[in-house]
N, C-alpha and C. Protein backbone atom coordinates (compact mmCIF):
# COMPACT_ATOMS: atom_id res chain seq x y z
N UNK A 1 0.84 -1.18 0.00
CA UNK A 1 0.00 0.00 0.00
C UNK A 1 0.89 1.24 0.00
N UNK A 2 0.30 2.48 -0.23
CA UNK A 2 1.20 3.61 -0.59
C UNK A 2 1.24 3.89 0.67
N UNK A 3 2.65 4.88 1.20
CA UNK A 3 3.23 4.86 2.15
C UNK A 3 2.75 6.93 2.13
N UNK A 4 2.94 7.30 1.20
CA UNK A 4 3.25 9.10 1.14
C UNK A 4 2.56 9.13 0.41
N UNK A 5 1.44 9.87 -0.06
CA UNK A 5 0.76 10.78 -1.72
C UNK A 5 1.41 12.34 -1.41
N UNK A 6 1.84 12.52 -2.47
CA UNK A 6 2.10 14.24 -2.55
C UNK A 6 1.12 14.41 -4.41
N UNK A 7 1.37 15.90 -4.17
CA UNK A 7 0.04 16.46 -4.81
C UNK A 7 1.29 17.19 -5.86
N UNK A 8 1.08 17.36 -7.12
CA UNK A 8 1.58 18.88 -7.81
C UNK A 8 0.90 19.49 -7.70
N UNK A 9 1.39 20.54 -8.41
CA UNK A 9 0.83 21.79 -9.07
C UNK A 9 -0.80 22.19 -9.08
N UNK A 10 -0.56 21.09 -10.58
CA UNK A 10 -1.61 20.65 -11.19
C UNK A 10 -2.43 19.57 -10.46
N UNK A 11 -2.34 19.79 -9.25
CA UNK A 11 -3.35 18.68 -8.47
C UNK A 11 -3.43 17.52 -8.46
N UNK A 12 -2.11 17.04 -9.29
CA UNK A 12 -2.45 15.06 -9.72
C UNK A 12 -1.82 14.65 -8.13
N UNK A 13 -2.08 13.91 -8.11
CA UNK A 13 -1.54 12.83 -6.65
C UNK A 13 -1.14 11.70 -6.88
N UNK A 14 0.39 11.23 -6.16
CA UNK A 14 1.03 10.26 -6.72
C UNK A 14 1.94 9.95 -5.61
N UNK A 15 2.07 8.63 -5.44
CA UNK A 15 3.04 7.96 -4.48
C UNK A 15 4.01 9.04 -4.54
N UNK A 16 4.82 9.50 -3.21
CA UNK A 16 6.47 10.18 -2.62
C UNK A 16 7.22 9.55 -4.14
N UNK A 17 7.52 7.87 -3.56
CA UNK A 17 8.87 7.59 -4.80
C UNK A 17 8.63 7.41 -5.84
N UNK A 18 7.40 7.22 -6.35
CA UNK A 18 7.37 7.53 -7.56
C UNK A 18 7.18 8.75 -8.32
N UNK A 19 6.26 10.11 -7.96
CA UNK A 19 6.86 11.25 -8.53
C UNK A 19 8.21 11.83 -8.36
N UNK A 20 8.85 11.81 -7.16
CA UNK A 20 10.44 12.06 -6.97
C UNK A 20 10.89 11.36 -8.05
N UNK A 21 10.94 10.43 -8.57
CA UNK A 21 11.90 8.96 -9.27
C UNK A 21 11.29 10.22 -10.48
N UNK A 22 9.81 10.39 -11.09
CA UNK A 22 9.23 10.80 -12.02
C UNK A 22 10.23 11.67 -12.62
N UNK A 23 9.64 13.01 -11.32
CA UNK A 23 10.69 13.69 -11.84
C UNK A 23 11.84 14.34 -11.92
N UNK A 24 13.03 13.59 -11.50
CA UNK A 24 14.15 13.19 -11.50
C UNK A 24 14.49 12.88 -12.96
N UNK A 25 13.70 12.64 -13.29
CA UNK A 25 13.84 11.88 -15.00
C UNK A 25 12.95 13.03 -15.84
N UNK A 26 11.92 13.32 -15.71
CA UNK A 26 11.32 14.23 -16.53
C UNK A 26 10.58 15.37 -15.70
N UNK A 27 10.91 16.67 -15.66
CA UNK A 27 10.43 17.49 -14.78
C UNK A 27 9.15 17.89 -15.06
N UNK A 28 7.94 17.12 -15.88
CA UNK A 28 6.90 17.13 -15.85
C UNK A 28 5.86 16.57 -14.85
N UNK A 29 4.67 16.55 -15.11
CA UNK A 29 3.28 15.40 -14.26
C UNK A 29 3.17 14.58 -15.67
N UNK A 30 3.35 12.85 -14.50
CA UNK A 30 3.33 11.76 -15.74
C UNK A 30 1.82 11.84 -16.14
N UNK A 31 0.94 12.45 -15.57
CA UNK A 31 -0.28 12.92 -15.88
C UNK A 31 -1.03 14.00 -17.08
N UNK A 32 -0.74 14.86 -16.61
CA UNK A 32 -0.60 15.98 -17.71
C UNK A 32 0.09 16.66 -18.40
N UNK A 33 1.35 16.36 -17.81
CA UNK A 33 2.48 16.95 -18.49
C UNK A 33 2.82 18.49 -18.46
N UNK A 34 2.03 18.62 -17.25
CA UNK A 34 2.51 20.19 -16.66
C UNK A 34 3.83 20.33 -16.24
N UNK A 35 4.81 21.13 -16.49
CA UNK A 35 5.72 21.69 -15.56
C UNK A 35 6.01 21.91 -13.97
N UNK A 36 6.91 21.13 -14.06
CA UNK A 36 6.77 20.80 -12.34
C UNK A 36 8.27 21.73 -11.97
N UNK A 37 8.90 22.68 -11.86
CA UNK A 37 10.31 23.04 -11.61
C UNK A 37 11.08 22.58 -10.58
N UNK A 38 10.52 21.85 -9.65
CA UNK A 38 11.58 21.83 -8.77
C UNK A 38 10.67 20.92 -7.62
N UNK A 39 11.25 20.04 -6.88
CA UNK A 39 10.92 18.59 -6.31
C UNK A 39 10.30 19.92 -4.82
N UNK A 40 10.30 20.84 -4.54
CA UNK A 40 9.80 21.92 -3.26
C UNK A 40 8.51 21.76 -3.91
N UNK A 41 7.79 21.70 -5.39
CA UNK A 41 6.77 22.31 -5.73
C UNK A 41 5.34 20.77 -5.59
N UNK A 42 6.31 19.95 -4.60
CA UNK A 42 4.97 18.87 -4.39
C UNK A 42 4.27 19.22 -2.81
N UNK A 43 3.41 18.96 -2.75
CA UNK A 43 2.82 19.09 -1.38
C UNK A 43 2.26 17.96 -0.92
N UNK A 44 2.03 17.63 0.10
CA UNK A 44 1.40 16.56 1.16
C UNK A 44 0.17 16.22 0.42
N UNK A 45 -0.50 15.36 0.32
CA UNK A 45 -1.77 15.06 0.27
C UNK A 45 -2.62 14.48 1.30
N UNK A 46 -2.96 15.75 2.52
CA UNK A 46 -3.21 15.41 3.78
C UNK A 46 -4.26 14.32 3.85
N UNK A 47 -5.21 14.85 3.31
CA UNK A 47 -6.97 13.65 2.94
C UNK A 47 -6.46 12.22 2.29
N UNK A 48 -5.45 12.39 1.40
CA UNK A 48 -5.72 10.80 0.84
C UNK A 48 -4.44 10.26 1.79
N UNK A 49 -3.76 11.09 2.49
CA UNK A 49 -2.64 10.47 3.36
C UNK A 49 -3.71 10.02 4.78
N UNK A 50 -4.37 10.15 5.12
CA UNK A 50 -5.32 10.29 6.13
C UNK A 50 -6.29 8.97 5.70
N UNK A 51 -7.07 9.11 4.60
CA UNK A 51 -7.85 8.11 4.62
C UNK A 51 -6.84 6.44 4.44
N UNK A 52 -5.28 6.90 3.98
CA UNK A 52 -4.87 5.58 3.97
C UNK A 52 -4.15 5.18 5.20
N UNK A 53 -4.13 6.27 6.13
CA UNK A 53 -3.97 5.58 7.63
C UNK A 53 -4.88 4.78 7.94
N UNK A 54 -6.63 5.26 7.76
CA UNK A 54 -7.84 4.89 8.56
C UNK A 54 -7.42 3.45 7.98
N UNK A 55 -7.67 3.61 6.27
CA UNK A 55 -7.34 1.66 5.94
C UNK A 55 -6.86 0.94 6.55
N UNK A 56 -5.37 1.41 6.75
CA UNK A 56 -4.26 0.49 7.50
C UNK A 56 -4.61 -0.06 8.69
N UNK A 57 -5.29 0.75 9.24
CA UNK A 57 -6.03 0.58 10.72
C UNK A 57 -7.29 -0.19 11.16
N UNK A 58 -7.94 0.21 9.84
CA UNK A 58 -9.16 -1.19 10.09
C UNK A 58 -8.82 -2.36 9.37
N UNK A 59 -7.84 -2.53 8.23
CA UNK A 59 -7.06 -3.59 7.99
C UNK A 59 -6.55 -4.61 8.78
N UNK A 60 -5.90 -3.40 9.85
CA UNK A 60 -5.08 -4.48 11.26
C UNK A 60 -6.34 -4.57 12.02
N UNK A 61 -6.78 -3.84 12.43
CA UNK A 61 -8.16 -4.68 13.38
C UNK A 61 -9.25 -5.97 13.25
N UNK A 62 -8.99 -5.99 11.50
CA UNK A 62 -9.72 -6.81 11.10
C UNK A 62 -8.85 -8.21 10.75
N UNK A 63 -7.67 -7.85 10.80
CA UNK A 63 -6.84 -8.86 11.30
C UNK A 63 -6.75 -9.13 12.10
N UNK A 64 -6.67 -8.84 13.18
CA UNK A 64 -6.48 -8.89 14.40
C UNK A 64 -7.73 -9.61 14.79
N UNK A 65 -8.77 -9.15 14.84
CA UNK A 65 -9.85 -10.18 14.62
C UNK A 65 -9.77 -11.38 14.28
N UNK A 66 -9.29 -12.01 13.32
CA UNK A 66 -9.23 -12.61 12.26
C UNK A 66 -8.47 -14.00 13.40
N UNK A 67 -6.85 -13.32 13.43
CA UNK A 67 -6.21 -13.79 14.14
C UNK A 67 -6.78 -14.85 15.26
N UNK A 68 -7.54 -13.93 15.95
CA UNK A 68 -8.27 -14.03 17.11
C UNK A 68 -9.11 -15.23 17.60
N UNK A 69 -10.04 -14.71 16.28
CA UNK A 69 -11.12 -15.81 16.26
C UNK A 69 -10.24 -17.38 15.30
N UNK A 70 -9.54 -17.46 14.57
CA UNK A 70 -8.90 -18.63 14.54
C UNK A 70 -8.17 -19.09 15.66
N UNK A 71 -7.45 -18.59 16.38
CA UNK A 71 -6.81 -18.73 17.80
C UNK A 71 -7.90 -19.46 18.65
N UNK A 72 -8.71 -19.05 18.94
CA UNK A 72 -10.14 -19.35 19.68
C UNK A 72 -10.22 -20.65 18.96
N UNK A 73 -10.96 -20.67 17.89
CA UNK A 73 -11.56 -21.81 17.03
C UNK A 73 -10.38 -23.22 17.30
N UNK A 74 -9.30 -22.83 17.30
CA UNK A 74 -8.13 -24.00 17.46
C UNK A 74 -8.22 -24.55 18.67
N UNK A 75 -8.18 -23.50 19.37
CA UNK A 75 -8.57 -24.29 20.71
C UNK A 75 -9.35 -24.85 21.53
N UNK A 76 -10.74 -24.34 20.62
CA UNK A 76 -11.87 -25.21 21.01
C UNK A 76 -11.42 -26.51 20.61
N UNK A 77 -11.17 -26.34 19.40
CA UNK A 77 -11.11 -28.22 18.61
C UNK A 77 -10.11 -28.41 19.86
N UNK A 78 -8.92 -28.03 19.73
CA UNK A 78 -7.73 -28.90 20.62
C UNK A 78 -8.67 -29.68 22.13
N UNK A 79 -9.19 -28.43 22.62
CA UNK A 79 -9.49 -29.01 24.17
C UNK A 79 -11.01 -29.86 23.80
N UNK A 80 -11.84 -30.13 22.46
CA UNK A 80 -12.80 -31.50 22.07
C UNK A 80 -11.58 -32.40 21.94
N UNK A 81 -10.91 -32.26 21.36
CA UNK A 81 -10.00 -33.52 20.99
C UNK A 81 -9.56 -34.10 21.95
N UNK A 82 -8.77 -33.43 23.03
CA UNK A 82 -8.43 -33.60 24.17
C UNK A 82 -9.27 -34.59 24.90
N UNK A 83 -10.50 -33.49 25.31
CA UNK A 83 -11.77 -34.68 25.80
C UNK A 83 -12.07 -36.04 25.29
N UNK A 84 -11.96 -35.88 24.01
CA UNK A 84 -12.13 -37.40 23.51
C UNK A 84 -11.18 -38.65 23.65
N UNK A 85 -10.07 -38.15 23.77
CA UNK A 85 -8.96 -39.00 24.65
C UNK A 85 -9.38 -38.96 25.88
């Protein structure tokens, strides 16, 4: 999952290493092909950096869950099995 979105200019939004890598190589947006001058002219993309924390977070909870309830489920069987010996 993406780690950073930064924003140009021109408003496109794009993974940290891949517009850096972008434009490093072509000082445009692989998007529109606006003029980008200088790697200062990206900004944060607070909202889509934000909503991909919330993901990450109900991702792990729902793992964590997940985890959980198989953990549980194993050990029911283990301690039937048990009993049946």
């Amino acid at each position: 999952m993406t780690e950073e979105v930064y924003m140009t200019k021109c408003c496109h939004s794009f993974c940290y290493k891949y517009i850096h890598q972008s434009l490093e190589d072509n000082n445009r947006c692989p998007k529109c092909n606006y003029v980008v001058d200088n790697i200062d002219h990206l900004y944060p993309n607070f909202l889509v950096n934000e909503l991909i924390l919330k993901q990450k977070q109900r991702f792990e909870e729902k793992s964590f869950k997940l985890d959980h309830s198989v953990s549980s489920t194993n050990g029911h069987r283990w301690q039937t099995f048990q009993n049946l010996l």
